[in-house]
Protein backbone atom coordinates (compact mmCIF):
# COMPACT_ATOMS: atom_id res chain seq x y z
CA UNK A 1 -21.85 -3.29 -61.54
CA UNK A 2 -21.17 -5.88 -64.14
CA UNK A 3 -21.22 -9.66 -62.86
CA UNK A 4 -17.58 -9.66 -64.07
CA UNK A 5 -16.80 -7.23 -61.90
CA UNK A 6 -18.39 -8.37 -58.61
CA UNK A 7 -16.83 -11.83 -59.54
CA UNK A 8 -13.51 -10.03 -59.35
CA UNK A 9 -14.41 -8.27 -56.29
CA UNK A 10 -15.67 -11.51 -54.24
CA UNK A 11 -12.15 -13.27 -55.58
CA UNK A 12 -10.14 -10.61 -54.20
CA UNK A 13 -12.07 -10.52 -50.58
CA UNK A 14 -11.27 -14.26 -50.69
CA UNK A 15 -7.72 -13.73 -51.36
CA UNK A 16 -7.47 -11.17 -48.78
CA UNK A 17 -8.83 -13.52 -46.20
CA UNK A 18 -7.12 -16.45 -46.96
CA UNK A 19 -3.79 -14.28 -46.77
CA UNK A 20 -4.38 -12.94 -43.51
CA UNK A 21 -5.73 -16.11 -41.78
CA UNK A 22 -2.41 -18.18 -43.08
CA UNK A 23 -0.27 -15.13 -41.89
CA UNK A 24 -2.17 -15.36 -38.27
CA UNK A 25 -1.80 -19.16 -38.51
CA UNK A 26 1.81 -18.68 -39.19
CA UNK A 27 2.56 -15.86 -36.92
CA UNK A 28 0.65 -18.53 -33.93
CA UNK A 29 2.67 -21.07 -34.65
CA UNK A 30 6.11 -18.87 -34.04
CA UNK A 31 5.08 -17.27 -30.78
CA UNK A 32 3.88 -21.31 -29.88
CA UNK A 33 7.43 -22.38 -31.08
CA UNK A 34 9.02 -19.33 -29.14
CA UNK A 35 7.42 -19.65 -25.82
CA UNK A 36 8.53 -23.57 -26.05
CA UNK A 37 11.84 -22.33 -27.04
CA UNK A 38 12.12 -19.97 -23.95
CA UNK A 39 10.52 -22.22 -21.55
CA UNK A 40 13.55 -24.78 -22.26
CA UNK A 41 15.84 -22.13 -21.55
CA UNK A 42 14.36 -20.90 -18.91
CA UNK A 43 14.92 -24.68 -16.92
CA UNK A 44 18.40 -24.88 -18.32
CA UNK A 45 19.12 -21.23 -16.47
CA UNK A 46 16.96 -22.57 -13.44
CA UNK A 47 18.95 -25.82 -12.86
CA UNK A 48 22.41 -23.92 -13.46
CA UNK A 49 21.96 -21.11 -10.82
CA UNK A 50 20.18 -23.38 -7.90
CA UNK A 51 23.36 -25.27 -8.57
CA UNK A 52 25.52 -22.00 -8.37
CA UNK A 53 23.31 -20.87 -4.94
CA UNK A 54 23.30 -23.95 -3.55
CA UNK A 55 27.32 -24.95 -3.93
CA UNK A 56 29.32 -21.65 -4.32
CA UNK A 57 30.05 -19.34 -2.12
CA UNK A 58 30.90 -15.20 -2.23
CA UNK A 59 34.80 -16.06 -1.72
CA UNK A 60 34.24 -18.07 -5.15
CA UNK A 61 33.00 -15.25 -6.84
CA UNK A 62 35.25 -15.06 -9.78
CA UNK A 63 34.39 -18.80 -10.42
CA UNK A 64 31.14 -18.14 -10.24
CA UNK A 65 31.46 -15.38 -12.88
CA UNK A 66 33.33 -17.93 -14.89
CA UNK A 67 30.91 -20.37 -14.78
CA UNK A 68 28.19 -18.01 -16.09
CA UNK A 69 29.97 -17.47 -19.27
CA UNK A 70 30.56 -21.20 -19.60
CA UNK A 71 26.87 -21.57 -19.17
CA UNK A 72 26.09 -19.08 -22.01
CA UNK A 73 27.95 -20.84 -23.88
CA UNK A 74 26.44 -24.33 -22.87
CA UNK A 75 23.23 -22.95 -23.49
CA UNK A 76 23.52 -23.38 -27.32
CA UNK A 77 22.19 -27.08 -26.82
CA UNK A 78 18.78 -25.67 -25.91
CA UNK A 79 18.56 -23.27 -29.20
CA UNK A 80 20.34 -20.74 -31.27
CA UNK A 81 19.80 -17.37 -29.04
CA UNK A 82 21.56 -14.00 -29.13
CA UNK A 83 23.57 -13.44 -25.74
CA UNK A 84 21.43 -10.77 -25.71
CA UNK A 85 18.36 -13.03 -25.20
CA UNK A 86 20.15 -15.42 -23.37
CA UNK A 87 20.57 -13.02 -20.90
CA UNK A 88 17.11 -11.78 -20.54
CA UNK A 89 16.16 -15.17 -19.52
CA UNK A 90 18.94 -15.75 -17.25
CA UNK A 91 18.12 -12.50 -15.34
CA UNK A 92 14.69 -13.32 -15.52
CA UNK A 93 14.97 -16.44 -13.88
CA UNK A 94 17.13 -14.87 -10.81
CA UNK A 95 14.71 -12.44 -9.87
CA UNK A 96 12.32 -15.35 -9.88
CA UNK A 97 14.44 -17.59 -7.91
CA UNK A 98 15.24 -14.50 -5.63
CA UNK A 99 11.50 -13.83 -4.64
CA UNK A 100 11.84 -17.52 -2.81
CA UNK A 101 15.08 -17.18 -0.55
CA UNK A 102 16.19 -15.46 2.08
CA UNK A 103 19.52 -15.10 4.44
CA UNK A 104 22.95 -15.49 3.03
CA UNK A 105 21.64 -17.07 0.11
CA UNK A 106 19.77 -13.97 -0.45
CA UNK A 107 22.82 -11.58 -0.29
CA UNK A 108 24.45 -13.87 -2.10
CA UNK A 109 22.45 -13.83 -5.38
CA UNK A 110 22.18 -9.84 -5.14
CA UNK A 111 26.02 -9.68 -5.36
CA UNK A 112 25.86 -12.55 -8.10
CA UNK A 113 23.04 -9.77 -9.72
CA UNK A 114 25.39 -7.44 -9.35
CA UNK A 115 28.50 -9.39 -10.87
CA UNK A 116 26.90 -10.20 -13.85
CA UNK A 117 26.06 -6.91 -14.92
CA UNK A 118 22.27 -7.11 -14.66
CA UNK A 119 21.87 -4.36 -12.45
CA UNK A 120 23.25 -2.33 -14.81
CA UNK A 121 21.32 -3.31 -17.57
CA UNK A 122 18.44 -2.39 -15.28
CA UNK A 123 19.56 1.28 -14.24
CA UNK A 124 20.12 1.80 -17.35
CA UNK A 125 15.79 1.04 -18.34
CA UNK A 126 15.11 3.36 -15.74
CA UNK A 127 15.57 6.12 -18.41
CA UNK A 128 13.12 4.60 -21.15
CA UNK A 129 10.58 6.57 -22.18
CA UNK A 130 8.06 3.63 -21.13
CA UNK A 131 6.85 3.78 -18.04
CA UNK A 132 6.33 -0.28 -17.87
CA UNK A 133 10.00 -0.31 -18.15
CA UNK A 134 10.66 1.80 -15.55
CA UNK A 135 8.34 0.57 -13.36
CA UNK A 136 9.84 -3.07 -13.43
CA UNK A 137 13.56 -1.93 -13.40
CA UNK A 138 12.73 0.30 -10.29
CA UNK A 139 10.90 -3.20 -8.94
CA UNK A 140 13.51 -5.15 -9.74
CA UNK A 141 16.32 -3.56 -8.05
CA UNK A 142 14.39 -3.04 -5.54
CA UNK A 143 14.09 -6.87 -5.29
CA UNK A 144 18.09 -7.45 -5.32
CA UNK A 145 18.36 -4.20 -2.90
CA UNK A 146 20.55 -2.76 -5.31
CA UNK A 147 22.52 0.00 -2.77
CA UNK A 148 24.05 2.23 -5.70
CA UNK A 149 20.92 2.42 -7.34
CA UNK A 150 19.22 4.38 -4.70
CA UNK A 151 20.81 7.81 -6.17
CA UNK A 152 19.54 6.68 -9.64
CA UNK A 153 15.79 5.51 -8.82
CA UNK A 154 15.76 8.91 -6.57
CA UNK A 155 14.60 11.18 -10.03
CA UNK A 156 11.86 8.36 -10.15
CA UNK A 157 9.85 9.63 -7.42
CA UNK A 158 8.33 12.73 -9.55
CA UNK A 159 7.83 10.31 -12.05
CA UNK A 160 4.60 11.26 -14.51
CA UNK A 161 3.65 7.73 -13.43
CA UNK A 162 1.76 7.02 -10.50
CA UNK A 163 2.98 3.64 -10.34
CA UNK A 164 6.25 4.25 -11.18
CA UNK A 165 6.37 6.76 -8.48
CA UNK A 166 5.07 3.93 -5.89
CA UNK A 167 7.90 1.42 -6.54
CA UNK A 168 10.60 4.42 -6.45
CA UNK A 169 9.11 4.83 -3.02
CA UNK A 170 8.77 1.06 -1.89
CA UNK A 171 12.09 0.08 -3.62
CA UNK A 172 14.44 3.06 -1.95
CA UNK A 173 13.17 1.62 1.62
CA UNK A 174 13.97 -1.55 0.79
CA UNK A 175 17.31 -0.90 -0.21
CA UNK A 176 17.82 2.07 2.49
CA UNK A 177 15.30 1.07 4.86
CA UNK A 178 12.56 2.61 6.51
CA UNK A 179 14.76 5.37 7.85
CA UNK A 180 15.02 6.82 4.94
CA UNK A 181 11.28 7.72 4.84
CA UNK A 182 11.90 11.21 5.99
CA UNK A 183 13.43 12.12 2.63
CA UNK A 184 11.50 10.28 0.57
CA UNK A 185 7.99 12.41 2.32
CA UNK A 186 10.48 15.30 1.30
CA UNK A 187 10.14 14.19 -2.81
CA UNK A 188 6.11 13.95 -2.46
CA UNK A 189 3.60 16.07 -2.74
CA UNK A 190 -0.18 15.93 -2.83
CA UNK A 191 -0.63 12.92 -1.96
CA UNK A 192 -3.64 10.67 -3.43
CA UNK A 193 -6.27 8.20 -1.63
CA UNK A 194 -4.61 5.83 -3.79
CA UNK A 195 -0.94 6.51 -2.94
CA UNK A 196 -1.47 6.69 0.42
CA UNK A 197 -3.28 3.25 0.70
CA UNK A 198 0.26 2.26 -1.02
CA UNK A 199 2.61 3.71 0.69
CA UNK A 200 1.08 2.50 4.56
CA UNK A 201 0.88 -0.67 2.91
CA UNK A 202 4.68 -0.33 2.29
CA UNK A 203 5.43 1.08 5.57
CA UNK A 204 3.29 -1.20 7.61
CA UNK A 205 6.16 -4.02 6.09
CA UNK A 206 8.45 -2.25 8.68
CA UNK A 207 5.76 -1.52 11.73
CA UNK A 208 8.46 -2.40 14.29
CA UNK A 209 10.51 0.69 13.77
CA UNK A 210 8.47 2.93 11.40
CA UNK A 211 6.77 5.13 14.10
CA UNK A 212 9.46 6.99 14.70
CA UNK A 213 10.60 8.02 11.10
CA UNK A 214 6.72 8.63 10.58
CA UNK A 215 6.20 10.59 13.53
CA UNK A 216 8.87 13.34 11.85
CA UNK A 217 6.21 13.70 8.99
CA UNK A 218 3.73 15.26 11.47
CA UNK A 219 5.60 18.82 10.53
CA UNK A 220 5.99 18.57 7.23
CA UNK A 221 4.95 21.56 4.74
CA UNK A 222 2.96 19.74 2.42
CA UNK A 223 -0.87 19.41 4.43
CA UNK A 224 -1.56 15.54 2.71
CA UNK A 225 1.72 14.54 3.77
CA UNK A 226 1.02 15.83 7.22
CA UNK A 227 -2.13 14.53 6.93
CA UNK A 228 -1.14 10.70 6.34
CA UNK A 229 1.67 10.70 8.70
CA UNK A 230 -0.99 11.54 11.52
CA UNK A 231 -3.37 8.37 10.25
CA UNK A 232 -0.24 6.18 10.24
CA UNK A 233 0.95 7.05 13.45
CA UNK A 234 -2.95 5.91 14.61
CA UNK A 235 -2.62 2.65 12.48
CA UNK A 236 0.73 1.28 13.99
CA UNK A 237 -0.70 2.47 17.23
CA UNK A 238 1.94 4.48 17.90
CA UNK A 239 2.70 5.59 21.90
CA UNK A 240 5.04 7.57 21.02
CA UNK A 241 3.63 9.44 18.90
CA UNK A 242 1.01 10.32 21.35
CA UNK A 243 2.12 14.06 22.49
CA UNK A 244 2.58 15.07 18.80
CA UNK A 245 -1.29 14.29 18.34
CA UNK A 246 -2.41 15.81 21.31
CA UNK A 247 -0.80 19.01 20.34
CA UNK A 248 -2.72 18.70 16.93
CA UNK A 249 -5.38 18.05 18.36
CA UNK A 250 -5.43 21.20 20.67
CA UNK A 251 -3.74 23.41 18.30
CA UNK A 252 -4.10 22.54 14.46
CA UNK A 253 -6.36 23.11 11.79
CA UNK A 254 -9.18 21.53 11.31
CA UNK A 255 -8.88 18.85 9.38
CA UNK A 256 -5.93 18.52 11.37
CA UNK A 257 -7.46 17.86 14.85
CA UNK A 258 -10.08 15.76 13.17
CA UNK A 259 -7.86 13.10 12.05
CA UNK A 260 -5.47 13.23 15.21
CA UNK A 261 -8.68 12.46 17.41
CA UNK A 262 -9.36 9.72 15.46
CA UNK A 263 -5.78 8.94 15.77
CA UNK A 264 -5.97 9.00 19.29
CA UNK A 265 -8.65 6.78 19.68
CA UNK A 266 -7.25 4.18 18.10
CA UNK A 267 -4.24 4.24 20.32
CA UNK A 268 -6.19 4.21 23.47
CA UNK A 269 -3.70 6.01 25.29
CA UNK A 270 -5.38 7.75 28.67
CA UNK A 271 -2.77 10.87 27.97
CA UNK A 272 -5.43 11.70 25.28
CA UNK A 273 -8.89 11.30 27.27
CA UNK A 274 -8.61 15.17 29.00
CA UNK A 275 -8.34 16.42 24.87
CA UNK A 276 -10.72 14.31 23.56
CA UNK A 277 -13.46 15.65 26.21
CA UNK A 278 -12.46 19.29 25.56
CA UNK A 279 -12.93 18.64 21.86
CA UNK A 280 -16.65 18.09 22.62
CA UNK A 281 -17.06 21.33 22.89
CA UNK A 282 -16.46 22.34 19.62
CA UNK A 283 -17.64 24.68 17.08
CA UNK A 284 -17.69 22.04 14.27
CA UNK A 285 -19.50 18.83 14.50
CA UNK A 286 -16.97 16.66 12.14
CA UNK A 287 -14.34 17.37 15.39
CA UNK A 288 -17.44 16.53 17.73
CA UNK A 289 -18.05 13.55 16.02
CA UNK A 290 -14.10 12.32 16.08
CA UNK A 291 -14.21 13.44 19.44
CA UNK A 292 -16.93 10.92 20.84
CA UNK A 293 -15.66 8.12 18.51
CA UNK A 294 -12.15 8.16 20.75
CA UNK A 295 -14.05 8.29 23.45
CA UNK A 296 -15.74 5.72 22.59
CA UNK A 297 -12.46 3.49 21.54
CA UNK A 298 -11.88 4.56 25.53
CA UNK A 299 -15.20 3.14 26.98
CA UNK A 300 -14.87 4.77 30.45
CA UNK A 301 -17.37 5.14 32.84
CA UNK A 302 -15.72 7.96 33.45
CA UNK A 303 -16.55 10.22 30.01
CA UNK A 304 -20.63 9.15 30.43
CA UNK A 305 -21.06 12.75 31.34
CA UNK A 306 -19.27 14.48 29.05
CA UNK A 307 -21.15 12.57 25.85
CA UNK A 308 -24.56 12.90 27.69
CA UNK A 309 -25.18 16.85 26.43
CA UNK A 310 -24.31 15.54 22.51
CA UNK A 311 -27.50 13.56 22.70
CA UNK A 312 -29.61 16.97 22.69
CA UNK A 313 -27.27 18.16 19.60
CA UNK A 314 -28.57 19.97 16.65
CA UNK A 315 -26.82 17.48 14.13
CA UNK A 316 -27.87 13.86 13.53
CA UNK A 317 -24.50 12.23 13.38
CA UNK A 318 -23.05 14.15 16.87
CA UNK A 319 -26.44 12.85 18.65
CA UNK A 320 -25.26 9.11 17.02
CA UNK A 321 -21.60 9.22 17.51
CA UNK A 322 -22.40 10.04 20.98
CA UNK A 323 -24.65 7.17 21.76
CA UNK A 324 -22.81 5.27 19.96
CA UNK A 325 -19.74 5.87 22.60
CA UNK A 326 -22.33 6.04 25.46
CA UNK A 327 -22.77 1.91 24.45
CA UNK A 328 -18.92 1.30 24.68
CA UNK A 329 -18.60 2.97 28.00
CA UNK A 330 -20.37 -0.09 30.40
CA UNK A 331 -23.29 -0.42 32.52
CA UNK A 332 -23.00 3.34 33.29
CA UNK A 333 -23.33 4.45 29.45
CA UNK A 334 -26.52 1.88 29.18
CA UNK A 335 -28.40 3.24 31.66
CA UNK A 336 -27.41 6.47 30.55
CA UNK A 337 -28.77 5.29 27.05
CA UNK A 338 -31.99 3.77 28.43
CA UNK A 339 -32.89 6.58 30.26
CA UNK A 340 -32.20 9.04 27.48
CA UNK A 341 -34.48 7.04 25.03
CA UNK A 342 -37.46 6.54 28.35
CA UNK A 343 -37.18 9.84 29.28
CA UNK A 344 -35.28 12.40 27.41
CA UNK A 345 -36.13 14.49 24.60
CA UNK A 346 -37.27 13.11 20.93
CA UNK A 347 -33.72 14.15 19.61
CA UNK A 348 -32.12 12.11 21.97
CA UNK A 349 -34.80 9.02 22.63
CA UNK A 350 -34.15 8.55 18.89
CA UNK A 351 -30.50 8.73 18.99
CA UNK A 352 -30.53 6.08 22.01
CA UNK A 353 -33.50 4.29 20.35
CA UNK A 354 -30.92 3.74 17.20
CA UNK A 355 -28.05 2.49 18.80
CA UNK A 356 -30.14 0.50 21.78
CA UNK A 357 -32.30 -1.40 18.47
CA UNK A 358 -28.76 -1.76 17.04
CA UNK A 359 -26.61 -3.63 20.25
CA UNK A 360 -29.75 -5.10 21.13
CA UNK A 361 -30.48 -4.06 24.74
CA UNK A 362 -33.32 -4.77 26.71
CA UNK A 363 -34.77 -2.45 28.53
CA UNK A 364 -37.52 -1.71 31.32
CA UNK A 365 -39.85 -0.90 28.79
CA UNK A 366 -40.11 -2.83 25.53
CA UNK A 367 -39.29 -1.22 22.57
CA UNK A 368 -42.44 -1.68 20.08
CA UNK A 369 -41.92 -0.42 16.33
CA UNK A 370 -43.71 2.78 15.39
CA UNK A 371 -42.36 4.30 19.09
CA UNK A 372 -40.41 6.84 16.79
């Protein structure tokens, strides 16, 4: 390659470079100017509606309304915006405000949402092929509890989009409440880890009166549904939900008694100690093992001698579920431990030697390292 040539090259490299970084430079300086821009009309919309919440009223509603268009108009002194972006901001700034009130005030700027059209501009992004967008329209009139909106964010809960699908669910109890749960478990299907850690977060918002819409989830045809009504009904500690488990528990699958034991336990109801016992028995260890863990929740003197023959199991985590429980249940269930590590066989002195070493007992005889 001639030096000519390379000379041309290197100029053109330069050029290209010095183009791009005054185009960045440029293109810096307008989003800079921009977010100043908006930020000035985002006060001017922020010090008009406080004003609005804080003086008018709902029988002043078409003054209100009035007064917004005035104020679109006024807003000119800030900057030359389309209404369109005007608007943007102005909604923006309600659902803002919105997060921060409550009572009458509250209602109030939902029907002011509603009078100026936003919730409509809303419904209508619930149909964009973006899932961001649909995601913070279903949010957002969620937010201003929206009550025709319901029927439209309803679609939205076999959404492709996991989190769309989340705030379908969240937003249609908060604008029908928590009694509408039953047909919204009706919509879902195989539920994830994920969506269930969601949607008990969203239910535990209404834990006074959520049992009993949960509690008609315990029949419901899809197994992970089923599955996450019975942990629920465990987490709000649910007494009424007490018989449903105990039939579960005596009559369901599997995986089904499993997690209404541990259900159980975590209730504490007494109702549930004659099950729990049976459940001991058995074929399958992962029931044994949820079975001594309510027990356990129970501590009872009472239950020593049921969990006493799971020491002498063939499987490791019965023998240390069950000493584990044994601990919980008193005086009773440390003796029972103590004597099982003194004097019992290896499977079960090691079992009691864990869980003794682990609570810290003493004991008649001191427990040396190496006594394994």
């Amino acid at each position: 390659m001639s030096v000519v040539a390379i000379y041309t090259l290197v100029l053109i490299v330069a050029t290209a470079i010095s183009v791009t970084s005054t185009a960045l430079i440029i293109r810096k300086f307008l989003v800079w100017h921009t977010m100043g821009a908006d930020s000035n009309l985002h006060e001017f919309f922020t010090e008009r509606l406080s004003h609005i919440l804080t003086f008018y009223n709902r029988e002043s509603i078409e003054s209100v309304k009035s007064s917004f268009s005035s104020m679109l108009k006024r807003s000119n002194r800030v900057g030359k915006y389309s209404r369109r972006k005007k608007r943007e901001v102005a909604r923006r700034v309600m659902l803002k405000m919105v997060e921060g009130i409550a009572g009458e005030n509250r209602d109030f700027a939902s029907q002011l949402y509603e009078e100026f059209g936003f919730a409509d501009e809303a419904i209508k992004e619930l149909k964009d092929r973006r899932w961001w967008k649909r995601a913070d329209a279903t949010r957002e009139l969620g937010l201003m509890k929206t009550k025709r909106a319901a029927r439209y964010i309803s679609p939205l809960l076999s959404d492709p989009s996991d989190e769309v699908r989340i705030l379908a669910f969240e937003s249609t109890i908060e604008i029908d409440g928590i009694g509408s749960l039953p047909v919204l478990a009706g919509m879902l299907r195989s539920m994830t880890t994920w969506n269930a850690i969601n949607f008990s977060r969203i239910i535990l918002e209404h834990r006074k009166e959520a049992a009993q819409y949960v509690l008609s989830l315990v029949r419901h045809t899809d197994v992970s549904v089923r599955l996450f009504a019975i942990r629920m009904l465990g987490i709000l500690r649910s007494i009424e939900g007490v018989p449903a488990l105990i039939g579960l528990a005596e009559k369901g699958r599997p995986v089904e008694v499993r997690e209404a034991l541990a259900a159980l336990g975590r209730i504490g109801d007494e109702r549930a100690v004659e099950v729990c016992c049976s459940s001991l028995e058995s074929p399958d260890s992962v029931v044994k093992i949820a079975a001594a863990v309510a027990l356990g929740n129970y501590g009872a003197p009472s239950i020593v001698g049921y969990l006493l023959p799971l020491l002498e199991n063939d499987v490791n985590d019965v023998r240390l579920a069950a000493a584990q429980a044994l601990a919980k249940c008193g005086r009773e269930g440390s003796s029972a431990l103590e004597t099982a590590f003194l004097s019992g066989s290896a499977k079960a002195s090691r079992a009691a030697r864990h869980v003794l070493d682990d609570i810290e007992l003493s004991s008649s005889t001191p427990i040396i390292a190496g006594d394994y």
